[in-house]
C-alpha atoms as a PDB file:
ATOM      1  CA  UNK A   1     -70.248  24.875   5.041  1.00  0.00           C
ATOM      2  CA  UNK A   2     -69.919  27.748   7.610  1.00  0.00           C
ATOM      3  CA  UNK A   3     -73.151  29.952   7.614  1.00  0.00           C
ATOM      4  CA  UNK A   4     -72.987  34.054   7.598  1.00  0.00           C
ATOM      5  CA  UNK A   5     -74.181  33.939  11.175  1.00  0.00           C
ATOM      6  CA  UNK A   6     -71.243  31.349  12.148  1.00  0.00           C
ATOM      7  CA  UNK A   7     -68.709  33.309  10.331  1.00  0.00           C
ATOM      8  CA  UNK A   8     -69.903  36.817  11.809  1.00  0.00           C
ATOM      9  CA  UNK A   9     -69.995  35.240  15.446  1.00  0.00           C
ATOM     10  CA  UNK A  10     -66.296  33.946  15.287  1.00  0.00           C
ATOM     11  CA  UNK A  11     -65.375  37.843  13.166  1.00  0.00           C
ATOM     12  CA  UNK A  12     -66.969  39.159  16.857  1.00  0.00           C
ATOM     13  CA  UNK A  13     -64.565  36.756  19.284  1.00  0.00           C
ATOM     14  CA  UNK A  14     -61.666  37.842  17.592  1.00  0.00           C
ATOM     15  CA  UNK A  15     -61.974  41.346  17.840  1.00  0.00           C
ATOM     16  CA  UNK A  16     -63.323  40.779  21.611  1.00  0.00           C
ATOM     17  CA  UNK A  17     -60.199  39.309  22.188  1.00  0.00           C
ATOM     18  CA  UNK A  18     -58.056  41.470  20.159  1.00  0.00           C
ATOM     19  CA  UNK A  19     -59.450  44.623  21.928  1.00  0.00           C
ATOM     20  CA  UNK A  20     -59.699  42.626  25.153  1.00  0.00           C
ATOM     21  CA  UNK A  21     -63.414  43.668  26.308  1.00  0.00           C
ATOM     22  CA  UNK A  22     -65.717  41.745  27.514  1.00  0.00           C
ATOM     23  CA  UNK A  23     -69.483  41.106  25.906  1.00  0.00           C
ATOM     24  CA  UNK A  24     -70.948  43.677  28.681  1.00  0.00           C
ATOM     25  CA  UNK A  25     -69.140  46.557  27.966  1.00  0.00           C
ATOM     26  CA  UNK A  26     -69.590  45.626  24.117  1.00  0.00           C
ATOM     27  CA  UNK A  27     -73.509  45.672  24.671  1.00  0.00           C
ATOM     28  CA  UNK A  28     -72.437  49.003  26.664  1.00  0.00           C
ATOM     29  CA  UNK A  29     -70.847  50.991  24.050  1.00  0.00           C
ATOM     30  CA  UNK A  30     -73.087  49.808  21.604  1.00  0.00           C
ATOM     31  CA  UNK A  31     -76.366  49.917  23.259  1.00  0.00           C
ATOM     32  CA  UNK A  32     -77.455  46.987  22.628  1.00  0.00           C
ATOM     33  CA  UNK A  33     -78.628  44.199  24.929  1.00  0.00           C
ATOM     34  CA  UNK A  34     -77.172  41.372  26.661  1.00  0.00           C
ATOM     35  CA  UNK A  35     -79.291  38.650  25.266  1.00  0.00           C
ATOM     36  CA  UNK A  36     -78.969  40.223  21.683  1.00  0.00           C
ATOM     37  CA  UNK A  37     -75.653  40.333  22.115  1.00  0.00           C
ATOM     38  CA  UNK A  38     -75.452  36.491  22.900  1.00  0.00           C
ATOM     39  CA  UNK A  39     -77.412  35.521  20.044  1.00  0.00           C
ATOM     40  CA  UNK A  40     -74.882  36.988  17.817  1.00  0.00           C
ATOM     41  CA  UNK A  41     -71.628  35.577  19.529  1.00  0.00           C
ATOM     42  CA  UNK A  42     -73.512  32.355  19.652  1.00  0.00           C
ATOM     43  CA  UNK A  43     -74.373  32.092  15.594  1.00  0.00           C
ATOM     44  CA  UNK A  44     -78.024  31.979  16.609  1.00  0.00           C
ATOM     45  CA  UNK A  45     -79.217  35.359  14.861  1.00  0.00           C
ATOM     46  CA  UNK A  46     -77.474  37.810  12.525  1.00  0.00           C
ATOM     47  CA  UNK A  47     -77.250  41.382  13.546  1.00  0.00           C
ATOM     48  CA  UNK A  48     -79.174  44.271  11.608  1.00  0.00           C
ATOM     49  CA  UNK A  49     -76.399  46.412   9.258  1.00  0.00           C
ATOM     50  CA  UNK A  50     -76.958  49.241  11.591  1.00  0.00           C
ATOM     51  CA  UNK A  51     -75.305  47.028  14.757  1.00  0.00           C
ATOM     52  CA  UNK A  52     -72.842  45.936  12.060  1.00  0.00           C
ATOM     53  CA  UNK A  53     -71.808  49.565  11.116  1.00  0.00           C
ATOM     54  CA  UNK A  54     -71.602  49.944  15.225  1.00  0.00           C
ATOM     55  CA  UNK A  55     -69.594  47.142  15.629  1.00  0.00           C
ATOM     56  CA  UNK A  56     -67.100  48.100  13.025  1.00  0.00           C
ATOM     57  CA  UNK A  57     -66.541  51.900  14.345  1.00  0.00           C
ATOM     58  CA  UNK A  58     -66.361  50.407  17.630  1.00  0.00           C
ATOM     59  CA  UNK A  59     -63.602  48.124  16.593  1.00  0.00           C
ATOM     60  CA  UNK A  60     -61.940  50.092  14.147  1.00  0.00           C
ATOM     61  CA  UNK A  61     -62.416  47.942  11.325  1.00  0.00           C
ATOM     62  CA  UNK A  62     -64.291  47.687   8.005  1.00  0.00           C
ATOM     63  CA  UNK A  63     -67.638  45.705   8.159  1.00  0.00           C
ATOM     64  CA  UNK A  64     -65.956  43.619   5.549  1.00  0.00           C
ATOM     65  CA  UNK A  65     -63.892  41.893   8.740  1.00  0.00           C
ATOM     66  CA  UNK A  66     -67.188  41.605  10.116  1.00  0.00           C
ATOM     67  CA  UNK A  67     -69.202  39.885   7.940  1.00  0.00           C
ATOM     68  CA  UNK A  68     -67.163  38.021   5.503  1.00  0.00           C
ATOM     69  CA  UNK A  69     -64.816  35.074   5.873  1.00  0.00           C
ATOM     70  CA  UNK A  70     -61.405  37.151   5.411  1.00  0.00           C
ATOM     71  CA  UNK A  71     -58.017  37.284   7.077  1.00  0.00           C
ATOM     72  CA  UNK A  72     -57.637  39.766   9.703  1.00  0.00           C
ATOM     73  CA  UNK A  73     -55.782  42.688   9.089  1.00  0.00           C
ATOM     74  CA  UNK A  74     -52.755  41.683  11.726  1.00  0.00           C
ATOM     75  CA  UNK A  75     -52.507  38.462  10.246  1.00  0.00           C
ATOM     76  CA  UNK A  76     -50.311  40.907   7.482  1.00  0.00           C
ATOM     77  CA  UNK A  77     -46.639  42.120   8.219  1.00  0.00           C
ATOM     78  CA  UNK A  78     -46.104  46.083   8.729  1.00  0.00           C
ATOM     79  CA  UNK A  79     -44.607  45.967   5.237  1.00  0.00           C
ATOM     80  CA  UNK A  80     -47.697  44.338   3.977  1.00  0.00           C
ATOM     81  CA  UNK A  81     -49.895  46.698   6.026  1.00  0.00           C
ATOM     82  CA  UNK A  82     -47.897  50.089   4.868  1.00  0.00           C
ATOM     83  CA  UNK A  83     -47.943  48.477   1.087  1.00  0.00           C
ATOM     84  CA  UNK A  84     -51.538  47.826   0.851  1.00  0.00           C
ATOM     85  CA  UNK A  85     -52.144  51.864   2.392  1.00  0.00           C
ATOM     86  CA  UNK A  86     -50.044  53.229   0.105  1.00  0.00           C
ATOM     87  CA  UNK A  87     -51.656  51.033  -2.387  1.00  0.00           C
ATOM     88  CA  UNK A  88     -55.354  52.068  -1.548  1.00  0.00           C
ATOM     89  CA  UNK A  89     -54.497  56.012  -1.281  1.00  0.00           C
ATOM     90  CA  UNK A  90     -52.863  55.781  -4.809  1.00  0.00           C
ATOM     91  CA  UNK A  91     -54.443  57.261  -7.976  1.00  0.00           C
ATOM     92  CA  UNK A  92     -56.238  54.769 -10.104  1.00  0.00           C
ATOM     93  CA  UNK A  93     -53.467  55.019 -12.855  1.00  0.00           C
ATOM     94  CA  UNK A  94     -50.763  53.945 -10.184  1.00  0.00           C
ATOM     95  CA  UNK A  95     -52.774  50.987  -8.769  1.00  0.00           C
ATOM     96  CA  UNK A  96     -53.481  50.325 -12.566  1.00  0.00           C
ATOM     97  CA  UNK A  97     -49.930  49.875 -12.602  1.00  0.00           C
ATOM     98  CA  UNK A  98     -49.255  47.928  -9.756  1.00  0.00           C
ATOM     99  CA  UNK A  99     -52.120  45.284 -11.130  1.00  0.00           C
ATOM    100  CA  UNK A 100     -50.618  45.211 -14.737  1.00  0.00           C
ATOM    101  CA  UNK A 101     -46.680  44.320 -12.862  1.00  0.00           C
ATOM    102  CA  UNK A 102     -48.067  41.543 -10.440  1.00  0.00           C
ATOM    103  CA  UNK A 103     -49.598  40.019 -13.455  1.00  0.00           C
ATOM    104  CA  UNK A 104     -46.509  40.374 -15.611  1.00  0.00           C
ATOM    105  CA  UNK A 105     -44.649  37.067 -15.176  1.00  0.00           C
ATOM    106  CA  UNK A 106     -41.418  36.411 -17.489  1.00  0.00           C
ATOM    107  CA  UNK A 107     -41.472  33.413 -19.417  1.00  0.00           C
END
C-alpha cells in the first residue's frame, strides 16, 4: 500500500516536471529549505498544510493534487477540462441535473 508521504512525494515530481523547475528554486519561492525540501520529494516526512497550501498556489493546483492519489488534471481532454468548469461554476439545480442524466441508463 502506498503511504500519504509516498503519494505526496511522487504529486511533487510531477508538477516539478510539469512546470520544469528544479528543487532549488522550489525551496526558493517557497522559502523553505533544501533539506526539508528533500525529505518531502524523498517520502521521508510529510509537509505541514501551510507548505501544502504553498505548494499548491505555487503550482496552480488544488491541494487535492497534492495530497491525494488522483489523476492529474492534463491527464483530461480540453473537452473534459471545459465540461467539468462549466460543470463546477453551474448552479446546484443544473449540476443536480447533470447527476440525475449520467445516472439515467435505459433499460
Amino acid at each position: 500500500m502506498t503511504t500519504n508521504k509516498e503519494i505526496m512525494a511522487r504529486n511533487i515530481q510531477y508538477y516539478m516536471e510539469k512546470k520544469n523547475v528544479t528543487a532549488t528554486e522550489v525551496c526558493s519561492e517557497l522559502g523553505v529549505k533544501q533539506n526539508t525540501f528533500s525529505d518531502w520529494v524523498n517520502a521521508k516526512t510529510y509537509p505541514r498544510i501551510d507548505a501544502i497550501e504553498k505548494m499548491a498556489r505555487y503550482f496552480g493546483i488544488s491541494k487535492a493534487f497534492l495530497v491525494e492519489d488522483i489523476k492529474p488534471i492534463d491527464i483530461f481532454t480540453d473537452e473534459e477540462r471545459n465540461l467539468m468548469l462549466e460543470y463546477r461554476n453551474a448552479d446546484q439545480v443544473t449540476q443536480e441535473m447533470v447527476k440525475r442524466m449520467l445516472k439515467y441508463k435505459e433499460v
